[in-house]
Each structure stands twice: as structure tokens, then as C-alpha cells.
N, C-alpha and C. Protein backbone atom coordinates (compact mmCIF):
# COMPACT_ATOMS: atom_id res chain seq x y z
N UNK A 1 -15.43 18.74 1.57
CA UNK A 1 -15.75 18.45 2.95
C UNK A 1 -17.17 17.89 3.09
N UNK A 2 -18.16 18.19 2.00
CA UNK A 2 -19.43 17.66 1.94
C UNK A 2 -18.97 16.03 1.72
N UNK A 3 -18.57 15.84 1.30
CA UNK A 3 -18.19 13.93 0.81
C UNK A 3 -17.59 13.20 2.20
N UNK A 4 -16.83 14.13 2.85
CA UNK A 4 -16.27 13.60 4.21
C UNK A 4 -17.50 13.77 5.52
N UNK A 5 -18.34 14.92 5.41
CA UNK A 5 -19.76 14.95 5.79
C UNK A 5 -20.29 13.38 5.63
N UNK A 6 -20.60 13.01 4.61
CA UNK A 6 -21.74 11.78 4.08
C UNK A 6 -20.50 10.65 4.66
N UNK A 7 -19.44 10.63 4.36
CA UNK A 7 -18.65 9.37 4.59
C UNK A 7 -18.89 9.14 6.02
N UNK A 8 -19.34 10.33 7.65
CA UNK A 8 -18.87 9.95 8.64
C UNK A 8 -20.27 9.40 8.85
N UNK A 9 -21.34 9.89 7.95
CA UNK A 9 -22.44 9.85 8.48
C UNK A 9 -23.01 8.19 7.81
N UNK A 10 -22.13 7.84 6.82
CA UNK A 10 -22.20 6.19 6.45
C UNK A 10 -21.64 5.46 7.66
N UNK A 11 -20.42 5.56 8.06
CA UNK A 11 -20.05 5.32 9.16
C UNK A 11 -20.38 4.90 10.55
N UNK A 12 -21.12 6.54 10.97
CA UNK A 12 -22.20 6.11 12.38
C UNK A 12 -23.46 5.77 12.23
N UNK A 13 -24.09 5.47 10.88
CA UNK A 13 -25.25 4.59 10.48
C UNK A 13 -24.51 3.09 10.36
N UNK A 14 -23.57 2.59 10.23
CA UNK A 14 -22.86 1.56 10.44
C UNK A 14 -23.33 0.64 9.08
N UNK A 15 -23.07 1.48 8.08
CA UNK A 15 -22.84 1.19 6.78
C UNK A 15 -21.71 0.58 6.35
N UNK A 16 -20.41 1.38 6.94
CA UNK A 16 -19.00 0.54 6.95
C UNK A 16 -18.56 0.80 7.81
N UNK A 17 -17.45 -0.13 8.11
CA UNK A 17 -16.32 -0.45 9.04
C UNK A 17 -14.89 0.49 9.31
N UNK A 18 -14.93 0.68 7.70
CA UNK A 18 -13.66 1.04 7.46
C UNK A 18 -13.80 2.28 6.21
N UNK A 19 -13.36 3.42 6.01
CA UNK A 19 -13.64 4.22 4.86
C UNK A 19 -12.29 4.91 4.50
N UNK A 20 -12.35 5.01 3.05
CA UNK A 20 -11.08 5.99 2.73
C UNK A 20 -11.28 6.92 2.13
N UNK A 21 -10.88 8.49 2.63
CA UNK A 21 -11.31 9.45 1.99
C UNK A 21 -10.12 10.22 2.06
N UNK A 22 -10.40 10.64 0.54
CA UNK A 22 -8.86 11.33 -0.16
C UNK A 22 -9.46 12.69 -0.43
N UNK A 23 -8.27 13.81 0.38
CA UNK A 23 -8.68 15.07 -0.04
C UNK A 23 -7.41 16.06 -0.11
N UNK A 24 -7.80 16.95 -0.59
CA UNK A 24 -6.52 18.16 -0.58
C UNK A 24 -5.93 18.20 0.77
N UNK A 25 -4.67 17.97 0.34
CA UNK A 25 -3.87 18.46 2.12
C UNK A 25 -4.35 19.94 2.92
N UNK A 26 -4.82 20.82 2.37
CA UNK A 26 -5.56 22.21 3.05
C UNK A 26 -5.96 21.77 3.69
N UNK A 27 -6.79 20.73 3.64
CA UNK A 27 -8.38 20.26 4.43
C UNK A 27 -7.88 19.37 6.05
N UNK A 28 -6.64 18.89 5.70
CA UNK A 28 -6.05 18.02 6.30
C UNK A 28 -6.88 18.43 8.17
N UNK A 29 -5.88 19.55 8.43
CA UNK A 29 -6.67 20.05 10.07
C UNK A 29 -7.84 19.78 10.08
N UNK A 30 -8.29 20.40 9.32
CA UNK A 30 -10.38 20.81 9.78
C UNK A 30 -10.84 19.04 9.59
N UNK A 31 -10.42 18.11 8.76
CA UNK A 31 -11.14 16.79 9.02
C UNK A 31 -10.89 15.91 9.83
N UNK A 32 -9.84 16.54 10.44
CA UNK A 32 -9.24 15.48 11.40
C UNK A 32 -9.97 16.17 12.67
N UNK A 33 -9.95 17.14 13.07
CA UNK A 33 -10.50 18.08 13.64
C UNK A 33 -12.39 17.25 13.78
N UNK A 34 -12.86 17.03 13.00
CA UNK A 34 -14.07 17.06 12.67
C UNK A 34 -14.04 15.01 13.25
N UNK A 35 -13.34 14.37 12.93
CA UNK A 35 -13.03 13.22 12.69
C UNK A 35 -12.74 13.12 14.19
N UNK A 36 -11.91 13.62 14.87
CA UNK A 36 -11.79 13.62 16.46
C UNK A 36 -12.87 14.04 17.16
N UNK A 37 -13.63 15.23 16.70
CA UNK A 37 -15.12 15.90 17.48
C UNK A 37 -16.33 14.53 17.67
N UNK A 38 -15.70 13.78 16.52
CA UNK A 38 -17.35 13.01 16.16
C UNK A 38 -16.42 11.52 16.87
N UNK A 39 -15.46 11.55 17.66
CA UNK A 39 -14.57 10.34 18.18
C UNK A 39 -14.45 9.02 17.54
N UNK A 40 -13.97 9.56 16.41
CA UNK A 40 -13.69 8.04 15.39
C UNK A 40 -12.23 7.94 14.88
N UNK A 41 -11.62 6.66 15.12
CA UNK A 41 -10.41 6.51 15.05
C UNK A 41 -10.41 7.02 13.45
N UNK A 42 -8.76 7.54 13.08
CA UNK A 42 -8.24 7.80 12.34
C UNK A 42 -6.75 7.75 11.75
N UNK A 43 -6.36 7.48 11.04
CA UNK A 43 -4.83 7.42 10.38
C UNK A 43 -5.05 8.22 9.25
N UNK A 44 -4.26 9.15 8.83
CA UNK A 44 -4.01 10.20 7.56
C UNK A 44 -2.66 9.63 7.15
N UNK A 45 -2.28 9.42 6.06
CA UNK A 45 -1.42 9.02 4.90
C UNK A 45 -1.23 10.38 3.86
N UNK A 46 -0.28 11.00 4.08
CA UNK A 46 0.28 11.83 2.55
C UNK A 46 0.28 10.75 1.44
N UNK A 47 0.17 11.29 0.52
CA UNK A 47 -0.46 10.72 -0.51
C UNK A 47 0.90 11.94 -1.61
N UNK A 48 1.00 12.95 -1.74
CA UNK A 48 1.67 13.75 -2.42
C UNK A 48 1.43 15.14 -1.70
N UNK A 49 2.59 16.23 -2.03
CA UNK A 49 2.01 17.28 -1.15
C UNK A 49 1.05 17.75 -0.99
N UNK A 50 0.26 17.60 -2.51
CA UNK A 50 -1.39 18.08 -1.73
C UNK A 50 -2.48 17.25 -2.06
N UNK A 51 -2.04 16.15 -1.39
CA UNK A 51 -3.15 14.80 -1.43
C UNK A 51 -2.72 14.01 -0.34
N UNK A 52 -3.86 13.93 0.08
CA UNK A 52 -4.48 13.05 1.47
C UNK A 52 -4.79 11.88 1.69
N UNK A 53 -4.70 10.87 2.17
CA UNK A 53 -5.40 9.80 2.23
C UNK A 53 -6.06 9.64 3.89
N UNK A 54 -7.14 9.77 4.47
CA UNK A 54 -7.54 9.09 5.83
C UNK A 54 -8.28 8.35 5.89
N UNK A 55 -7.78 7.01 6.11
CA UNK A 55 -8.73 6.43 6.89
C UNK A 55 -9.23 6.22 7.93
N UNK A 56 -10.69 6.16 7.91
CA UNK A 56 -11.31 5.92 9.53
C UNK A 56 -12.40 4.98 9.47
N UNK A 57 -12.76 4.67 10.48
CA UNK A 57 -13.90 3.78 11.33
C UNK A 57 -13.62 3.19 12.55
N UNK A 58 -13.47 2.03 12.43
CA UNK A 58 -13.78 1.04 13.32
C UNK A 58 -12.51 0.66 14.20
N UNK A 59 -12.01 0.68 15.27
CA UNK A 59 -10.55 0.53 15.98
C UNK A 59 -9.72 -0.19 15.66
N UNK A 60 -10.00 -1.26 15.21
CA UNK A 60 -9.48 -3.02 15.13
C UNK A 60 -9.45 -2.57 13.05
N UNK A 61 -10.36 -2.10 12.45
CA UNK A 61 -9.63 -1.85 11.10
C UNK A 61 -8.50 -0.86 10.57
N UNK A 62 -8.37 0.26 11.60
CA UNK A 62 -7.52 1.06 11.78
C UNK A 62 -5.88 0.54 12.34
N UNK A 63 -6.01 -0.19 13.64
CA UNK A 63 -4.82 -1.27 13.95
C UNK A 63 -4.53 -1.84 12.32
N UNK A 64 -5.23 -2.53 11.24
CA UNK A 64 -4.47 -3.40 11.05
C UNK A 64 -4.12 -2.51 9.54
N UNK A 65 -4.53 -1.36 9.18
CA UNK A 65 -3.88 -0.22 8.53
C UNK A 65 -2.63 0.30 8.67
N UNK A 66 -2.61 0.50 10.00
CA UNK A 66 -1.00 0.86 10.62
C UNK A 66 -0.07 -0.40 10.26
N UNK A 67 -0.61 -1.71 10.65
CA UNK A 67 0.17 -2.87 10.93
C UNK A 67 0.93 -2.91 9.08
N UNK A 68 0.00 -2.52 7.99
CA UNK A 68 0.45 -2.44 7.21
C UNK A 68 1.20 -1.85 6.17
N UNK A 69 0.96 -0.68 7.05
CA UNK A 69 2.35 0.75 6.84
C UNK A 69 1.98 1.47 6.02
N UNK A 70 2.88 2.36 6.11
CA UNK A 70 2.71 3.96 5.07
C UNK A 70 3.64 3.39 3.79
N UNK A 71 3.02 2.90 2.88
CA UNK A 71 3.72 2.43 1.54
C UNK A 71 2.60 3.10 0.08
N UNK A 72 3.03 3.06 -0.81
CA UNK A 72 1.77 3.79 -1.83
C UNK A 72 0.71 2.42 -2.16
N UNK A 73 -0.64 2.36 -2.25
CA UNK A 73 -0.94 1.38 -2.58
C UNK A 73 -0.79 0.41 -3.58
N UNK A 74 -0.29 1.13 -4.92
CA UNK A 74 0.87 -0.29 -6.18
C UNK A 74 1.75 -0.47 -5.57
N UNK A 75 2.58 -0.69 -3.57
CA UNK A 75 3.84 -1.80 -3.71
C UNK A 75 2.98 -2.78 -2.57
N UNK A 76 1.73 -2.57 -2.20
CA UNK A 76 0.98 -3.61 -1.55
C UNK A 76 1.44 -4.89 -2.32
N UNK A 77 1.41 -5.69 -1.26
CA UNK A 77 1.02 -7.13 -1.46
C UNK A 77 -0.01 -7.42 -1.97
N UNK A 78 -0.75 -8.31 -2.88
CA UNK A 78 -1.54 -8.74 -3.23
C UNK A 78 -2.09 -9.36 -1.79
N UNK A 79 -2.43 -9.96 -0.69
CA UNK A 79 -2.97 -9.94 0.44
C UNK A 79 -3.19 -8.78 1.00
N UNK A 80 -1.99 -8.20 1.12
CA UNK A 80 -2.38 -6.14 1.72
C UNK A 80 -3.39 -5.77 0.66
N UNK A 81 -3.30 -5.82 -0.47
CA UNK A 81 -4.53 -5.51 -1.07
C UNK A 81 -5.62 -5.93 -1.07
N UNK A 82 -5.67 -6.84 -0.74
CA UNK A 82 -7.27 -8.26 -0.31
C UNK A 82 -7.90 -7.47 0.50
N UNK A 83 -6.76 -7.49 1.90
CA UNK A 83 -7.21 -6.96 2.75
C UNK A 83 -7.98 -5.77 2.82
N UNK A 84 -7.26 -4.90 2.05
CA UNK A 84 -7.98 -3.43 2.20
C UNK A 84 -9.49 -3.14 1.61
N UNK A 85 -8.99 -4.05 0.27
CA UNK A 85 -10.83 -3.96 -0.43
C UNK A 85 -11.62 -4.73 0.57
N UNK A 86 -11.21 -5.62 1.37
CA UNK A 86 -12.14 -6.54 2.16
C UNK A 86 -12.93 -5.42 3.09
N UNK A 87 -11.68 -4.66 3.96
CA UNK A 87 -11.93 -3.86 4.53
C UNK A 87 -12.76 -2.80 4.85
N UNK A 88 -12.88 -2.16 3.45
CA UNK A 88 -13.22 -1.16 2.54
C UNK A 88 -14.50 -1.60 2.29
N UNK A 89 -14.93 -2.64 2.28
CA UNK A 89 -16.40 -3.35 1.85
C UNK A 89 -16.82 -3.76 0.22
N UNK A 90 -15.69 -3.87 -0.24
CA UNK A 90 -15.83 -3.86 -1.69
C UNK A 90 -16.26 -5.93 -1.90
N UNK A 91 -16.90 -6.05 -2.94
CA UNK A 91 -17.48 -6.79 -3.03
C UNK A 91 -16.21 -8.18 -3.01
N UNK A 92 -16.96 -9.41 -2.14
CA UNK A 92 -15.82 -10.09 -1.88
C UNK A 92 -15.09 -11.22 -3.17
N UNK A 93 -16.15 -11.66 -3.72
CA UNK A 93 -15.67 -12.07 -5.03
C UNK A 93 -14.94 -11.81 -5.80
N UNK A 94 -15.20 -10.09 -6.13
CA UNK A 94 -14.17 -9.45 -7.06
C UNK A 94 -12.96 -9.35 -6.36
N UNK A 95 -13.34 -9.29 -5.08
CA UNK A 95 -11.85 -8.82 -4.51
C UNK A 95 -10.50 -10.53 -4.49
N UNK A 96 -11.78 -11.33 -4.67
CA UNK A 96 -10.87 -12.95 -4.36
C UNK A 96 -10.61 -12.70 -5.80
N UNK A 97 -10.88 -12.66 -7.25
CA UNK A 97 -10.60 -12.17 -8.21
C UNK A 97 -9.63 -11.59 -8.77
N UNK A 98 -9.21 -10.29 -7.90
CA UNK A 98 -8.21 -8.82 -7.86
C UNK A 98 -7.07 -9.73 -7.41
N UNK A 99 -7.24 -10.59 -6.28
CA UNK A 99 -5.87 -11.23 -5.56
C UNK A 99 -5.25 -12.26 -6.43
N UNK A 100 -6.74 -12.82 -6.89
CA UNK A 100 -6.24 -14.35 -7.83
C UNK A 100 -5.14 -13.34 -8.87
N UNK A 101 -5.50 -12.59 -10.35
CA UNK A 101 -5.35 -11.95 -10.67
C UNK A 101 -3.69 -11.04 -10.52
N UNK A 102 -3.70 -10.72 -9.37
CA UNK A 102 -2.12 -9.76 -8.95
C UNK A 102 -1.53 -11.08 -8.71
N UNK A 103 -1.32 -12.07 -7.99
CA UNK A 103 -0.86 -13.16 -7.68
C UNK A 103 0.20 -13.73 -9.16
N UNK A 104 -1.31 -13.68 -9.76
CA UNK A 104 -0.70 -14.20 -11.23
C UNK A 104 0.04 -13.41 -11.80
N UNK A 105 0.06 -12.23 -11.44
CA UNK A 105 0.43 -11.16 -12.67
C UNK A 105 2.51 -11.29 -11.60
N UNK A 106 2.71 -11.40 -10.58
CA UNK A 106 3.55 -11.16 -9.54
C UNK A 106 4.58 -12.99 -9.68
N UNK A 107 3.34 -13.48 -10.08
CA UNK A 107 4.07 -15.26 -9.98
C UNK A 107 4.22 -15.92 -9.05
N UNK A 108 3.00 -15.35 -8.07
CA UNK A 108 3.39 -16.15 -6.73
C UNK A 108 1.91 -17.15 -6.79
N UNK A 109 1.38 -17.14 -7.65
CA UNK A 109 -0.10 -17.96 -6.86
C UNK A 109 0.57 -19.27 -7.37
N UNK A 110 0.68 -20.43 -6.13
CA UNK A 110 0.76 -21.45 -5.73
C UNK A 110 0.33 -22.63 -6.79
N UNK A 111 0.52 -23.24 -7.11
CA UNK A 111 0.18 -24.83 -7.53
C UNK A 111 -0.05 -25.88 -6.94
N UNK A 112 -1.41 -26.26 -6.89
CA UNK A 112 -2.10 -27.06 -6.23
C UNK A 112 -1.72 -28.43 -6.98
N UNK A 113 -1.24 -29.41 -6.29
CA UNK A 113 -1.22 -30.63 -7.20
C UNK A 113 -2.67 -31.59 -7.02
């Protein structure tokens, strides 16, 4: 709960947009709980019975979380995955990289003539 502490407090220093924090399903109430007190959107994802996934921040990154459903993250799309590291704040290069990369590995990246 100390790591979900520092994550909200990256958050309302407006460090990121968007955060994902994975914890034991026990915890599930008390962070959501904590996550509603401090009024920041949220979506929780089971992950396995006792693993968590929530993400929170920003309203408009949360919409487009939902838009992309409760699926495990290996049957993402290589774009659903763009997206999320984009999201997530992960560096954008690597992430154009990660997509080039799954694209290829999937057989869909395009041929430019």
C-alpha cells in the first residue's frame, strides 16, 4: 500500500497521466477506497484470484482503458499495446520499437512500396 501511496502522490504532482498498479486482491477495497477519497478515476482488472490490476489518473486515459476491454495484456493488439505504454509514459521510441517489433512478430506490419 506504500507503492500505491507514492503512485497517487506521482499522480497529483502530475508526473503521469495514467498509472498501473498491481496488488494482492486483499488490498482491492482499501485502494479503491483510498483512490475514491483522493477523487481519481479508476478501473480495477482481476488479473488472477489474487492479483489486481488498477488503473488510474486522468478521465480521458481511463475512457480509453475501458474502450479497450478486460482482456490479459499478451492478446492486446500491438496498437492496444502502443497505446498503453504511450499511456503509461514509457519512453516513446521504445514503445514505436515494441509495436514495430509485435507487428513483425504477428505479420501484420505493412509494406511500403
Amino acid at each position: 500500500m506504500k507503492v500505491l501511496a507514492h503512485h497517487i502522490y506521482e499522480y497529483k504532482k502530475g508526473l503521469r497521466q495514467l498509472i498501473l498498479h498491481t496488488l494482492h486482491s486483499k488490498y482491492r477495497f482499501e485502494a479503491e477506497a483510498r483512490l475514491r477519497l483522493a477523487g481519481i478515476d479508476f478501473l480495477t482488472r482481476q488479473v488472477s484470484p489474487e492479483k489486481i490490476n488498477i488503473f488510474f489518473g486522468a478521465k480521458e486515459c481511463i475512457e480509453v482503458m475501458k474502450h479497450i476491454g478486460d482482456k490479459p495484456f499478451n492478446e492486446y493488439t500491438p496498437e492496444e499495446d502502443f497505446i498503453l505504454g504511450v499511456l503509461l509514459g514509457y519512453d516513446k521510441i521504445q514503445e514505436c520499437n515494441r509495436y514495430l517489433r509485435l507487428c513483425e512478430k504477428q505479420n501484420v506490419l505493412k509494406k511500403i512500396a
